[in-house]
N, C-alpha and C. Protein backbone atom coordinates (compact mmCIF):
# COMPACT_ATOMS: atom_id res chain seq x y z
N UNK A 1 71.56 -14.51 25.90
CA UNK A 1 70.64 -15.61 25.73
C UNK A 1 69.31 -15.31 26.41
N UNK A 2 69.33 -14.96 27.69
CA UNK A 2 68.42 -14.63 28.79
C UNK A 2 67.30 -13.38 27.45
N UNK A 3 68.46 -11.87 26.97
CA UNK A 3 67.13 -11.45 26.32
C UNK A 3 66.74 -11.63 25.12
N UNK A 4 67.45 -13.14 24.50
CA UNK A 4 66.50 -13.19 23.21
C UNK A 4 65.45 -13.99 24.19
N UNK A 5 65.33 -14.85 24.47
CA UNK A 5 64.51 -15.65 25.17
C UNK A 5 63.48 -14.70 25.52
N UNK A 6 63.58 -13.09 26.03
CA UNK A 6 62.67 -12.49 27.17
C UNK A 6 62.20 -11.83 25.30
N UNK A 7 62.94 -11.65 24.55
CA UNK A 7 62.29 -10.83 23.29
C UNK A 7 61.36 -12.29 22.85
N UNK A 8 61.74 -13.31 22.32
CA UNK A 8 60.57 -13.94 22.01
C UNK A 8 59.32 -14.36 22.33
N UNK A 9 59.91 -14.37 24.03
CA UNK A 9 58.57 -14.40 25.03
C UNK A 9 57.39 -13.24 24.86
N UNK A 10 58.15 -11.76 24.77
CA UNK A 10 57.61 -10.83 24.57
C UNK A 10 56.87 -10.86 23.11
N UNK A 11 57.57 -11.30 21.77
CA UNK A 11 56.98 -11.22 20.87
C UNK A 11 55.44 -12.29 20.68
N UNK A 12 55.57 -13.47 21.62
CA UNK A 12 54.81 -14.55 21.27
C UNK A 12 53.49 -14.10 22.31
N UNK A 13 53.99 -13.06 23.14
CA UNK A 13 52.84 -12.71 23.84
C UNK A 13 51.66 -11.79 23.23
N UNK A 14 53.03 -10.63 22.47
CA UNK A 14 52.19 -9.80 21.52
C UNK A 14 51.38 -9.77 20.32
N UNK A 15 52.14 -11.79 20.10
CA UNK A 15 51.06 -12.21 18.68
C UNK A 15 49.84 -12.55 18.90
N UNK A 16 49.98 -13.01 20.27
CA UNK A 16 48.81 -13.69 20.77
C UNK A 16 47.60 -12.87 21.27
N UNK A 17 47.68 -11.77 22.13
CA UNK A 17 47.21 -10.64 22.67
C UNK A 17 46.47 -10.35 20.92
N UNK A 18 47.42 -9.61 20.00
CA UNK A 18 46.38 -9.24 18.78
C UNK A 18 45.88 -10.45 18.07
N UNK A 19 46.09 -11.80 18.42
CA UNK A 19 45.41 -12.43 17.50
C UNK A 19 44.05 -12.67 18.88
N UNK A 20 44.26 -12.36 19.95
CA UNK A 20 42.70 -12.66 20.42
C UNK A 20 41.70 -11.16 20.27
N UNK A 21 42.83 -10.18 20.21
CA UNK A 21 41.82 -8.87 19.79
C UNK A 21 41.22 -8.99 18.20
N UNK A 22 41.72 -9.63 17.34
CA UNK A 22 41.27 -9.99 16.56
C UNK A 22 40.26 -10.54 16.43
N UNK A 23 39.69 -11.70 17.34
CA UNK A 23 39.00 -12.52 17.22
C UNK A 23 37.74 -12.19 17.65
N UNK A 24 38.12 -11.44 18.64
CA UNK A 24 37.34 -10.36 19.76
C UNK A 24 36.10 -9.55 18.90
N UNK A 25 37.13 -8.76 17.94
CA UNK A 25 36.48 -8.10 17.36
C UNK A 25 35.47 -8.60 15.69
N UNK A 26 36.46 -9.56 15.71
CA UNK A 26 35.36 -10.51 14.90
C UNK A 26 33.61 -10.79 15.38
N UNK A 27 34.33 -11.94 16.80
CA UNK A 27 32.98 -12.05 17.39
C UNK A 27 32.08 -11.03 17.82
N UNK A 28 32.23 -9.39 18.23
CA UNK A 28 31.84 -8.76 18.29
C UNK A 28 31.14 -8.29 16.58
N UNK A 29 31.73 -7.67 15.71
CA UNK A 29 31.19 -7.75 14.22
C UNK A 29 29.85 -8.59 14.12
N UNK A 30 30.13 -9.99 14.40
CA UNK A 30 28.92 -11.41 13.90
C UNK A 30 28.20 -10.96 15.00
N UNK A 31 28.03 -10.71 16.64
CA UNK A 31 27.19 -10.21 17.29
C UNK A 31 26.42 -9.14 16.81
N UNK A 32 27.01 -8.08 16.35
CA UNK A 32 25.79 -7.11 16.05
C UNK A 32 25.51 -7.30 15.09
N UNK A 33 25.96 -8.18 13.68
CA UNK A 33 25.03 -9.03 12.44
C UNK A 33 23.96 -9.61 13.07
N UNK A 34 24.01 -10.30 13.91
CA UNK A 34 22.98 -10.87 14.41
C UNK A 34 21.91 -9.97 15.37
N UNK A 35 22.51 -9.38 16.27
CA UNK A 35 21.64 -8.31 16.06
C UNK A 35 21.08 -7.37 15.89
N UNK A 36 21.22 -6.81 14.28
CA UNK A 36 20.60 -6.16 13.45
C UNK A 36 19.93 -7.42 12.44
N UNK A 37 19.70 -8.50 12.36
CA UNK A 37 19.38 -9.49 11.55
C UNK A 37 18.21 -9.83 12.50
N UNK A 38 18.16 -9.99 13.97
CA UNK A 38 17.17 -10.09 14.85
C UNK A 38 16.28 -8.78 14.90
N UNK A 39 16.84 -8.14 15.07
CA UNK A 39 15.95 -6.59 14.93
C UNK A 39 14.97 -6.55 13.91
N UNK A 40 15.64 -6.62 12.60
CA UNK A 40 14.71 -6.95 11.44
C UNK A 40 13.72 -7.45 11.22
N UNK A 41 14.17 -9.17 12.05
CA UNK A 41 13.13 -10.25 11.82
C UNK A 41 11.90 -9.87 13.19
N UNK A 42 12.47 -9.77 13.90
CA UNK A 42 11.34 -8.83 14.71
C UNK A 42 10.43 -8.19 14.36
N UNK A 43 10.94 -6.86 13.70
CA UNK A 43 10.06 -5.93 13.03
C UNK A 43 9.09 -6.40 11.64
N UNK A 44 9.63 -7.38 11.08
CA UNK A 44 8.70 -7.85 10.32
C UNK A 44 7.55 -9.13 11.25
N UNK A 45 8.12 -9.33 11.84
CA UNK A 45 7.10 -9.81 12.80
C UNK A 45 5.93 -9.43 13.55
N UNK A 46 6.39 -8.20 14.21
CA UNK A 46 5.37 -7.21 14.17
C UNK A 46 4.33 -6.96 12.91
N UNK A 47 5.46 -6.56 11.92
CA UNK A 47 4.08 -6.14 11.11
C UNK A 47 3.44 -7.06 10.26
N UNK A 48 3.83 -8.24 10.61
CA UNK A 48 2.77 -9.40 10.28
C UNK A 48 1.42 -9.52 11.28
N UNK A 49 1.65 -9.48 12.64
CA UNK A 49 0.50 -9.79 13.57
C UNK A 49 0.22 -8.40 13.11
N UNK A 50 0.48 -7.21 13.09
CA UNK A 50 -0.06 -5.83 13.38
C UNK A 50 -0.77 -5.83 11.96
N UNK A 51 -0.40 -6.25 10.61
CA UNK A 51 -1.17 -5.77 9.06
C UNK A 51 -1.49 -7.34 8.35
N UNK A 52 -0.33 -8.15 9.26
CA UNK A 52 -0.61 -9.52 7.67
C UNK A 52 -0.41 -9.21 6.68
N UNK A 53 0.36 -10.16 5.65
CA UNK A 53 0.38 -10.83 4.46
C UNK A 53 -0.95 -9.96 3.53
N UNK A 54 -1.65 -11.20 3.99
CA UNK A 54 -2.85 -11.69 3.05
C UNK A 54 -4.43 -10.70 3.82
N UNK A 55 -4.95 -9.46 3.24
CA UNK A 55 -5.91 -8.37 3.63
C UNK A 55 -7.00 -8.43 2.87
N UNK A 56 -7.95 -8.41 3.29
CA UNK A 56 -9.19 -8.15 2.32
C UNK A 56 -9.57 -7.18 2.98
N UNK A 57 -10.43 -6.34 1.85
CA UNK A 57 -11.26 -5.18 2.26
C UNK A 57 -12.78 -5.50 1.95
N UNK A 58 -13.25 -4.41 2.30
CA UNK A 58 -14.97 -4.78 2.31
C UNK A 58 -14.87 -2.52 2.88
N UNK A 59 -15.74 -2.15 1.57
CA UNK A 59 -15.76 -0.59 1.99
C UNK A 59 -17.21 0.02 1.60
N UNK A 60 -17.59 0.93 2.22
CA UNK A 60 -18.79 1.95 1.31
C UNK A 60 -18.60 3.02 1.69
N UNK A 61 -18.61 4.01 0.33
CA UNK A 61 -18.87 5.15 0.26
C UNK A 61 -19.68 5.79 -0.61
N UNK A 62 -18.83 6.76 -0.98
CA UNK A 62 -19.50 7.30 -2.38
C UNK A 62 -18.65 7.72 -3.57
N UNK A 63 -19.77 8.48 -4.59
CA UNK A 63 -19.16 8.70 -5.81
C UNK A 63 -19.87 9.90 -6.16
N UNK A 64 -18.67 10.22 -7.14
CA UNK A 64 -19.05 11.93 -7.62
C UNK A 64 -18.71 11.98 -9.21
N UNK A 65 -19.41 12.43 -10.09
CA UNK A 65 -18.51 12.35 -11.46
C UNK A 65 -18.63 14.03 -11.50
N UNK A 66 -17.26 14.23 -11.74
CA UNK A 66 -16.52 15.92 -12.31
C UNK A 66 -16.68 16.71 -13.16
N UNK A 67 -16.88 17.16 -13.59
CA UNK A 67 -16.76 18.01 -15.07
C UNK A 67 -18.06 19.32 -15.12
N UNK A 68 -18.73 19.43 -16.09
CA UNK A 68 -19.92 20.04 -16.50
C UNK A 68 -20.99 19.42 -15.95
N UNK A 69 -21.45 18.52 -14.95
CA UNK A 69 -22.79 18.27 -14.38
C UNK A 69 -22.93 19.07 -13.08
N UNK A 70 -23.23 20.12 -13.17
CA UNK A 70 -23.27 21.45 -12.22
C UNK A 70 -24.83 20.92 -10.93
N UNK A 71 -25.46 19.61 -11.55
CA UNK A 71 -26.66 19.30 -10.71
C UNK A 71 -26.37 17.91 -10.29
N UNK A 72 -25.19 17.04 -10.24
CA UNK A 72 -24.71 16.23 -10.32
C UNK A 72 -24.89 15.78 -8.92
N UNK A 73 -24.77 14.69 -8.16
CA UNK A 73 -25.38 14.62 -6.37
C UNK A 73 -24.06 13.31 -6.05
N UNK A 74 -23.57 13.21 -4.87
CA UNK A 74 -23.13 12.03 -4.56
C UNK A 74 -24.28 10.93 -4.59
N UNK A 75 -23.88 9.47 -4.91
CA UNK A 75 -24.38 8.48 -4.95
C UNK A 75 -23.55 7.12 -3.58
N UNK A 76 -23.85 6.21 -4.19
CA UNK A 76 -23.45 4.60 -2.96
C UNK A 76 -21.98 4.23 -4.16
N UNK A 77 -21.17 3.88 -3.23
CA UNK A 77 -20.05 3.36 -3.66
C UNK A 77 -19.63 1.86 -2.85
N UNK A 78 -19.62 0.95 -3.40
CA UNK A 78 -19.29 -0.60 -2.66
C UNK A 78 -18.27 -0.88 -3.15
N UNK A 79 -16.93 -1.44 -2.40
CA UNK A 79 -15.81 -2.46 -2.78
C UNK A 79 -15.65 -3.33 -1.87
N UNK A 80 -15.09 -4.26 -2.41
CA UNK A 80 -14.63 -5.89 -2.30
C UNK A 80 -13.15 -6.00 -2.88
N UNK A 81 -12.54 -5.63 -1.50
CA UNK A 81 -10.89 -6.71 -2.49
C UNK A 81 -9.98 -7.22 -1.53
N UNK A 82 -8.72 -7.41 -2.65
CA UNK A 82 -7.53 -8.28 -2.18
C UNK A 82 -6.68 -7.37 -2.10
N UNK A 83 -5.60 -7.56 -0.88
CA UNK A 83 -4.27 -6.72 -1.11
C UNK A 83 -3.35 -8.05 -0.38
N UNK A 84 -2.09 -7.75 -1.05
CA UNK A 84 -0.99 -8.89 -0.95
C UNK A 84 0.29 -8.01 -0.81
N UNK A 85 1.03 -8.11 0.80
CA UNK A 85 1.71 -7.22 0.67
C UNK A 85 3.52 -7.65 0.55
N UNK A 86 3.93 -7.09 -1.13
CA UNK A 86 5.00 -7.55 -1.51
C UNK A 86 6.13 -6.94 -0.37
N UNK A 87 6.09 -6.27 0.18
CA UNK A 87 7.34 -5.40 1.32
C UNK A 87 6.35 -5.22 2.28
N UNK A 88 6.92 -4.76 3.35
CA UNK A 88 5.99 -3.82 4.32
C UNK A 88 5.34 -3.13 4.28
N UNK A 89 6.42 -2.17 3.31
CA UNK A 89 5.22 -1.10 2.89
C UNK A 89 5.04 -0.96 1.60
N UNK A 90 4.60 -1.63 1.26
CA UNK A 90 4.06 -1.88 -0.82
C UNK A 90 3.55 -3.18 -0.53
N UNK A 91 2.24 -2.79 -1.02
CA UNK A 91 1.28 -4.18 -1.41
C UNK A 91 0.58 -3.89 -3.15
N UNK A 92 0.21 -5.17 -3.38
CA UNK A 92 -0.31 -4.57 -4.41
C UNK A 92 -2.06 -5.29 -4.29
N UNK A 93 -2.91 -4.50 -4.69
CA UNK A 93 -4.36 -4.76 -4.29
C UNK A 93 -4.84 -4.80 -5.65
N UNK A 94 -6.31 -5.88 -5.57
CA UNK A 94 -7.54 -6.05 -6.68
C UNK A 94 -8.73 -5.82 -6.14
N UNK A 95 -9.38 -5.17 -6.96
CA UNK A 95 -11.10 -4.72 -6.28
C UNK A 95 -11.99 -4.67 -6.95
N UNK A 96 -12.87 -5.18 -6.81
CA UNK A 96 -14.02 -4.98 -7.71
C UNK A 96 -15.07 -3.67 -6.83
N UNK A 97 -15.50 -3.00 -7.96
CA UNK A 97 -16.08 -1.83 -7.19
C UNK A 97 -17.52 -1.44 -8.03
N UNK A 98 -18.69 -1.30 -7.01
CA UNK A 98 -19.76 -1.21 -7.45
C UNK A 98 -20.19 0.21 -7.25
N UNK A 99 -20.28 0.83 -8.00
CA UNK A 99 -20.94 2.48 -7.90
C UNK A 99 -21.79 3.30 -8.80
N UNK A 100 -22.68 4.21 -8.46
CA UNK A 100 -23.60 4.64 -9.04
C UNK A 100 -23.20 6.47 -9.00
N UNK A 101 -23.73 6.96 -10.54
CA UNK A 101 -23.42 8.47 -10.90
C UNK A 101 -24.75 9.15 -10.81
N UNK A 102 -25.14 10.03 -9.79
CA UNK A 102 -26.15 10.72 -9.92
C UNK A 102 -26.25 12.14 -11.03
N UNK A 103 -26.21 12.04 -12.07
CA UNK A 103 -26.23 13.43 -12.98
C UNK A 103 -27.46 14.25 -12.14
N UNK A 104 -28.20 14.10 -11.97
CA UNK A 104 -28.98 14.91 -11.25
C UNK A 104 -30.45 14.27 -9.81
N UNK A 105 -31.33 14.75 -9.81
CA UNK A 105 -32.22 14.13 -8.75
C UNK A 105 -33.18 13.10 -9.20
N UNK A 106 -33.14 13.08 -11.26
CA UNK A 106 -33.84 12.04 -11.51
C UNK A 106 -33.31 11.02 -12.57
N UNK A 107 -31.86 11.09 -12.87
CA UNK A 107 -30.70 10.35 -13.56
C UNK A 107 -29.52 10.07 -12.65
N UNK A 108 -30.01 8.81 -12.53
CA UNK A 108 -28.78 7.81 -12.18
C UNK A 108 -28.03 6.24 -13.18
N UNK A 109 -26.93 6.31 -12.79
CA UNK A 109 -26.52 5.85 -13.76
C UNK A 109 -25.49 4.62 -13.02
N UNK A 110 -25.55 3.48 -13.08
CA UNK A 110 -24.58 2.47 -12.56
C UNK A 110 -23.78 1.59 -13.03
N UNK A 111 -22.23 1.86 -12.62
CA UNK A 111 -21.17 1.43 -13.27
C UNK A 111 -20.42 0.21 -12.04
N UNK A 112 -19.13 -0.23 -12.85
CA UNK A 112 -18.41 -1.23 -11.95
C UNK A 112 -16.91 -1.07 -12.84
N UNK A 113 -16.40 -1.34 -11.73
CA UNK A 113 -14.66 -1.30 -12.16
C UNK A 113 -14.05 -2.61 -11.23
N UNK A 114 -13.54 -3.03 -11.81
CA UNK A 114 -12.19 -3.46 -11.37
C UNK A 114 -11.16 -2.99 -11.45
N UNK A 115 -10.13 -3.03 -10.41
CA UNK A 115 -8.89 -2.10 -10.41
C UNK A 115 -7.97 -2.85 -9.62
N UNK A 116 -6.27 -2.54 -10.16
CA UNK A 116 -5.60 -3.08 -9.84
C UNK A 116 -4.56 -1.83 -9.49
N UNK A 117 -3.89 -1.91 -8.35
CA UNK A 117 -3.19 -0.46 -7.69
C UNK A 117 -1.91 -1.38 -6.72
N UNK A 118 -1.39 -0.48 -6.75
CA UNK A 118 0.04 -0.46 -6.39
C UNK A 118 -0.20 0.54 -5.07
N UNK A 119 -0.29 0.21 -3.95
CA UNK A 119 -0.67 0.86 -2.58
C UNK A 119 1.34 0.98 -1.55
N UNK A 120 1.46 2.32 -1.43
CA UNK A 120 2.46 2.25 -0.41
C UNK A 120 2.15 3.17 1.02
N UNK A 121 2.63 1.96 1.87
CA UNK A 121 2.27 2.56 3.35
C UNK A 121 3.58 3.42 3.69
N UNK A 122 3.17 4.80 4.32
CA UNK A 122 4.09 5.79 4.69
C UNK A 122 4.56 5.24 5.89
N UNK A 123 3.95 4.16 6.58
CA UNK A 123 4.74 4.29 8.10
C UNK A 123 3.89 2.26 8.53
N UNK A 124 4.47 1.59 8.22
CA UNK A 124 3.93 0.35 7.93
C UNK A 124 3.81 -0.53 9.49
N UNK A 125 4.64 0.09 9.94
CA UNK A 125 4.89 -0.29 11.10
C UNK A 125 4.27 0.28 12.93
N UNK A 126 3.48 0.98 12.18
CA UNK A 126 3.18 1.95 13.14
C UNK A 126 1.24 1.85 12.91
N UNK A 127 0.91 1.72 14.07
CA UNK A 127 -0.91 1.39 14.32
C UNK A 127 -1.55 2.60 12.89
N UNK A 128 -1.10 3.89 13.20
CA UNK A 128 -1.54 4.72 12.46
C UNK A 128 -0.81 4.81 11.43
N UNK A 129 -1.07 4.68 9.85
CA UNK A 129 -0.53 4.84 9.03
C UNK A 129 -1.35 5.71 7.38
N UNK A 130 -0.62 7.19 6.64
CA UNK A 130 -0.84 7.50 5.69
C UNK A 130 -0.77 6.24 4.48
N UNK A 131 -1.33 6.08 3.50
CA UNK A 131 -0.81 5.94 2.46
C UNK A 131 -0.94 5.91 0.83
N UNK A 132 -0.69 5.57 -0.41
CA UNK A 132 -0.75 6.62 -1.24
C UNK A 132 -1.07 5.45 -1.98
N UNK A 133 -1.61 5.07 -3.30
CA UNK A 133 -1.55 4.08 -4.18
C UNK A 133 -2.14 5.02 -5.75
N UNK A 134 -2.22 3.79 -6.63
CA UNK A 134 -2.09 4.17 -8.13
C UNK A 134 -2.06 3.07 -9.13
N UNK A 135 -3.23 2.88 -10.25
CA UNK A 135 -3.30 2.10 -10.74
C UNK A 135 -4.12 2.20 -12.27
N UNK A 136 -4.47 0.86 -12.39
CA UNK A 136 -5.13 0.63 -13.60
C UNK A 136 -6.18 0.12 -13.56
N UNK A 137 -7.78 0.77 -13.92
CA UNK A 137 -8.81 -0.26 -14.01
C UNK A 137 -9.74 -0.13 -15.40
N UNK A 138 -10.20 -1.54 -15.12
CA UNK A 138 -11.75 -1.60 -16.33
C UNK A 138 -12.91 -1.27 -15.67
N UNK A 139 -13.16 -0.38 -16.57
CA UNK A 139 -14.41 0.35 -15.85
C UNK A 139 -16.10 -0.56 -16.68
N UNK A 140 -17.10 -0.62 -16.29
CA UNK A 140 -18.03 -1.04 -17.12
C UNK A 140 -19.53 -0.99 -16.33
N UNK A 141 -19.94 -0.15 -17.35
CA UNK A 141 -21.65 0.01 -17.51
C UNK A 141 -22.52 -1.51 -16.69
N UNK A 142 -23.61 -1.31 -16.37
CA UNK A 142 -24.33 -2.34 -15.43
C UNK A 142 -24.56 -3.34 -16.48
N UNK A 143 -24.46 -4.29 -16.82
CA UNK A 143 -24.55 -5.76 -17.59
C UNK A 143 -23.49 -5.26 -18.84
N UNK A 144 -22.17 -4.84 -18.55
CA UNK A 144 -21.27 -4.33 -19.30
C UNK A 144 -21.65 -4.39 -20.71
N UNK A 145 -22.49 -2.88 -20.89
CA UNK A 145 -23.25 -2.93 -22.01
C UNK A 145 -21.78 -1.56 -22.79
N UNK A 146 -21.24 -0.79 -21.94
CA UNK A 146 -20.18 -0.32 -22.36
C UNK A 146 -18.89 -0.54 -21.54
N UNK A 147 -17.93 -0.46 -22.00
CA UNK A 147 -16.96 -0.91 -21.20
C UNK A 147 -15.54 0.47 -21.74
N UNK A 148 -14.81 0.62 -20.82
CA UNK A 148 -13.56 1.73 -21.26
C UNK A 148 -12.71 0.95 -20.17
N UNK A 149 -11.09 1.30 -20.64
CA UNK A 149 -10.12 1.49 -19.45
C UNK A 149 -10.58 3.05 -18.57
N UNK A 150 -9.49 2.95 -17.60
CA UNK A 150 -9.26 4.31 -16.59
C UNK A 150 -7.89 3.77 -15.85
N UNK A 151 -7.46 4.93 -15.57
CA UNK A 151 -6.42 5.09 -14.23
C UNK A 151 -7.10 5.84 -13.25
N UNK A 152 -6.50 5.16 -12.42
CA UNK A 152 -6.93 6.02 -10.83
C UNK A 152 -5.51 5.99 -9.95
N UNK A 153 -6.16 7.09 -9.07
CA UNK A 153 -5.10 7.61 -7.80
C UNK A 153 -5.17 7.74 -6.74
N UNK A 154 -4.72 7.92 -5.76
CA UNK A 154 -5.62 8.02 -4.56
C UNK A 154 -4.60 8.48 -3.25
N UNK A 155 -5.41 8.63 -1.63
CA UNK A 155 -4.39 8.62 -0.82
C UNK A 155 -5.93 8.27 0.37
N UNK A 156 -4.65 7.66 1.52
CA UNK A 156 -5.63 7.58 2.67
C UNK A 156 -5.06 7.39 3.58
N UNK A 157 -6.01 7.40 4.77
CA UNK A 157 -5.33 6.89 6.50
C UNK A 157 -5.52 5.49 6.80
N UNK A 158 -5.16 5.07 7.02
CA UNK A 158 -5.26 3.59 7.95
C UNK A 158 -4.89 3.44 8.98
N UNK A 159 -5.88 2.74 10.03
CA UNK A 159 -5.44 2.77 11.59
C UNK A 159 -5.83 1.34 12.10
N UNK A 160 -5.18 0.62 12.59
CA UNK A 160 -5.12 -0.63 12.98
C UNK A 160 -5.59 -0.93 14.32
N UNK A 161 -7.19 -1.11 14.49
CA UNK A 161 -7.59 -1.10 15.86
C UNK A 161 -7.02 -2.12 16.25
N UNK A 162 -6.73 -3.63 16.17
CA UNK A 162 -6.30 -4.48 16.73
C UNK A 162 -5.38 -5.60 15.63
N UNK A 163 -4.68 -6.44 16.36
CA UNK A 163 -4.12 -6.68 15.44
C UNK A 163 -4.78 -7.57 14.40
N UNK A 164 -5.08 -7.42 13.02
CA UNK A 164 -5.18 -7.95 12.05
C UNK A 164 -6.71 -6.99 11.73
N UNK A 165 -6.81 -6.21 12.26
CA UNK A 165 -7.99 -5.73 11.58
C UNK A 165 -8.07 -4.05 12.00
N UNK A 166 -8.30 -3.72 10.73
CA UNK A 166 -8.50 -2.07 10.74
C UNK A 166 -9.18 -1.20 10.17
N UNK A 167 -9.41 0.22 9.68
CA UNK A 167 -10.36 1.09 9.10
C UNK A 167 -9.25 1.75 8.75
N UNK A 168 -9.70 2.55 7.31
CA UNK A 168 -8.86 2.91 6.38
C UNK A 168 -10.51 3.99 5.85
N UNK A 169 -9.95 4.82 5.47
CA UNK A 169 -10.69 6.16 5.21
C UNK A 169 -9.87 6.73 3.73
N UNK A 170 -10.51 6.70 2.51
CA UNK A 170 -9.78 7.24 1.48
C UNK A 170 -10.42 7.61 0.37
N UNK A 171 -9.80 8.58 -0.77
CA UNK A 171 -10.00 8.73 -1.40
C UNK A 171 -9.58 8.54 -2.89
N UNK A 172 -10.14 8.87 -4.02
CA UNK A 172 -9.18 8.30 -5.05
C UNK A 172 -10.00 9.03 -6.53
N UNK A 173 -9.02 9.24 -7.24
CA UNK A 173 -9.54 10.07 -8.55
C UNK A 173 -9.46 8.86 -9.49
N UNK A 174 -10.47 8.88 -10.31
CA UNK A 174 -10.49 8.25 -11.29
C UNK A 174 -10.45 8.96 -13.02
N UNK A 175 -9.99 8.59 -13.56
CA UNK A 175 -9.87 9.02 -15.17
C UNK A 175 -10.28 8.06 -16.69
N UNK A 176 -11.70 8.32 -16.73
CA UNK A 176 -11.88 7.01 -17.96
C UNK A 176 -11.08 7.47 -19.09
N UNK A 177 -10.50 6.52 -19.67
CA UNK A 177 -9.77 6.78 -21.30
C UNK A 177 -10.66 7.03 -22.47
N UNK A 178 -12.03 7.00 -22.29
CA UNK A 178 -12.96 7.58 -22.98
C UNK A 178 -13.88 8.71 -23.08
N UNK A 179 -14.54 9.64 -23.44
CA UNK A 179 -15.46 10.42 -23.57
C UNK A 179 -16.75 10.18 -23.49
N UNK A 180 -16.64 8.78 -23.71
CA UNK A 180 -18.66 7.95 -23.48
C UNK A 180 -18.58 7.49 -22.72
N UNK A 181 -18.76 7.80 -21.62
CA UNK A 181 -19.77 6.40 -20.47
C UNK A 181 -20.58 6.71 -20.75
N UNK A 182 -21.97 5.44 -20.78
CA UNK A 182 -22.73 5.24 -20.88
C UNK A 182 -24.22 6.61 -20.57
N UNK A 183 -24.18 7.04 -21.55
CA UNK A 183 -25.52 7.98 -21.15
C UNK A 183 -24.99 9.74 -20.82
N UNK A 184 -22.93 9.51 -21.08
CA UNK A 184 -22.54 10.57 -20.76
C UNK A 184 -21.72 10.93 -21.72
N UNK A 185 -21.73 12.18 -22.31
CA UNK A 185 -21.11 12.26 -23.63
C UNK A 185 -20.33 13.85 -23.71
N UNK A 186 -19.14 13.95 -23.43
CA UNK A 186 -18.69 14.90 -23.55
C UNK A 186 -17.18 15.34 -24.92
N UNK A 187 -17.74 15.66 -25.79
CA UNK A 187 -16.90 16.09 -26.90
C UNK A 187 -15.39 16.17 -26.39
N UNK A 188 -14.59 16.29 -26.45
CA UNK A 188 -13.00 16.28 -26.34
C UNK A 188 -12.71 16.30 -24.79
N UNK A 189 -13.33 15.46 -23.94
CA UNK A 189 -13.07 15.61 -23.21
C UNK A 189 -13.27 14.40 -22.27
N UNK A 190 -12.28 13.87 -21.78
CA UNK A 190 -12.60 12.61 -20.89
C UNK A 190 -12.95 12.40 -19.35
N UNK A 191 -14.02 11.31 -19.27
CA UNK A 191 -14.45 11.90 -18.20
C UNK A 191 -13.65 11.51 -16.85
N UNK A 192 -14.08 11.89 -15.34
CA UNK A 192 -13.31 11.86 -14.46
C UNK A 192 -14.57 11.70 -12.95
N UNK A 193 -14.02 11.01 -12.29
CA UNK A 193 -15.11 10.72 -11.06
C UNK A 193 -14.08 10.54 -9.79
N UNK A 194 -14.89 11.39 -8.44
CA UNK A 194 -14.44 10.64 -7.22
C UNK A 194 -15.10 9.68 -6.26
N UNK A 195 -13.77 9.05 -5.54
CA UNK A 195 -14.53 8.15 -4.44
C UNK A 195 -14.16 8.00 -3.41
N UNK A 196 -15.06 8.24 -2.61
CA UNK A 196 -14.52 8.27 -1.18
C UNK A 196 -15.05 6.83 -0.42
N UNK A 197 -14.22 6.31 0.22
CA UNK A 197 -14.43 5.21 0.66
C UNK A 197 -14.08 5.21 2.40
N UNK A 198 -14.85 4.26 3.36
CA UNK A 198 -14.83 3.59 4.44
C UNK A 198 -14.63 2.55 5.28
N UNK A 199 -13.81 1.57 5.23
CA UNK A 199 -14.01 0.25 5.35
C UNK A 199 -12.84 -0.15 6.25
């Protein structure tokens, strides 16, 4: 009698013992859900005060158009835009961009695009960051007397002097879907311009 009594004692001890290691290890499990769920929300926290949501740019540089203009000069390049950032590191940006083509020292020529690009940051989280974007714009002559599509491409640095505001240094190829811009006419061949920007 004495050892069923000492076996059930023993068994009711041993249910109990794994049902609190059980539990143990439950609450341990939901602890590090939580924090890796805190970690996260952290880090996007950061890179809200460190980049924000909601970015505007304001840039100047310049512009170069490619091909056969062997006397061709950099000119002034101006943008104005929006970037809205869908992830951390992917935003997607709009710009309106004001720039001028020097074919030579006494032909200049001034165009405007709007463009819409798909921008991803290599390191979103970090003051200094690469990153790469790619898109679609309307390109158009000064009182859009001609107008074409283009794609463009690009890559750049961005460095976040403080939080919510920074300088970004980049560049970006452009490709009109036409052979005429305005005043520029090249037989089978479409034209192509760069821009380097500051802002």
């Amino acid at each position: 009698m004495i050892v069923s009594n000492k076996n059930q004692f023993l068994t009711i001890i041993f249910i109990f013992l794994s049902l609190n290691f059980v539990i143990a290890q439950e609450e341990k499990a939901q602890e590090d859900d939580t924090q890796q769920s805190n970690k996260a929300l952290y880090r996007e926290l950061d890179f809200l005060e460190l980049r924000g949501t909601h970015v505007t740019d304001v840039v100047v540089g310049t512009s170069m158009i490619l091909g056969d203009y062997p006397d061709s000069e950099l000119d002034i390049f101006l943008r104005i835009g929006y970037k809205y950032h869908i992830l951390s590191n992917l935003n997607v940006n709009l710009s309106f961009n004001k720039y001028s083509i020097a074919l030579d020292e006494t032909t200049n020529l001034g165009f405007m695009s709007f463009d819409l690009n798909l921008e991803y940051l290599i390191s979103p989280y970090n003051e200094f960051s690469p990153f790469l974007f790619g898109g679609y714009g309307y390109n158009a002559s000064n009182y859009f007397e001609e107008t074409h599509t283009k794609v463009q491409f690009g890559l750049g640095l961005e460095y976040i002097i403080m939080d919510g505001f920074g300088v970004k240094l980049f560049g970006d190829y452009n490709f009109v879907l036409s052979n005429e811009m305005e005043g520029l006419i090249i037989p089978d061949q479409d034209e192509s311009f760069l821009r380097v920007g500051l802002g």
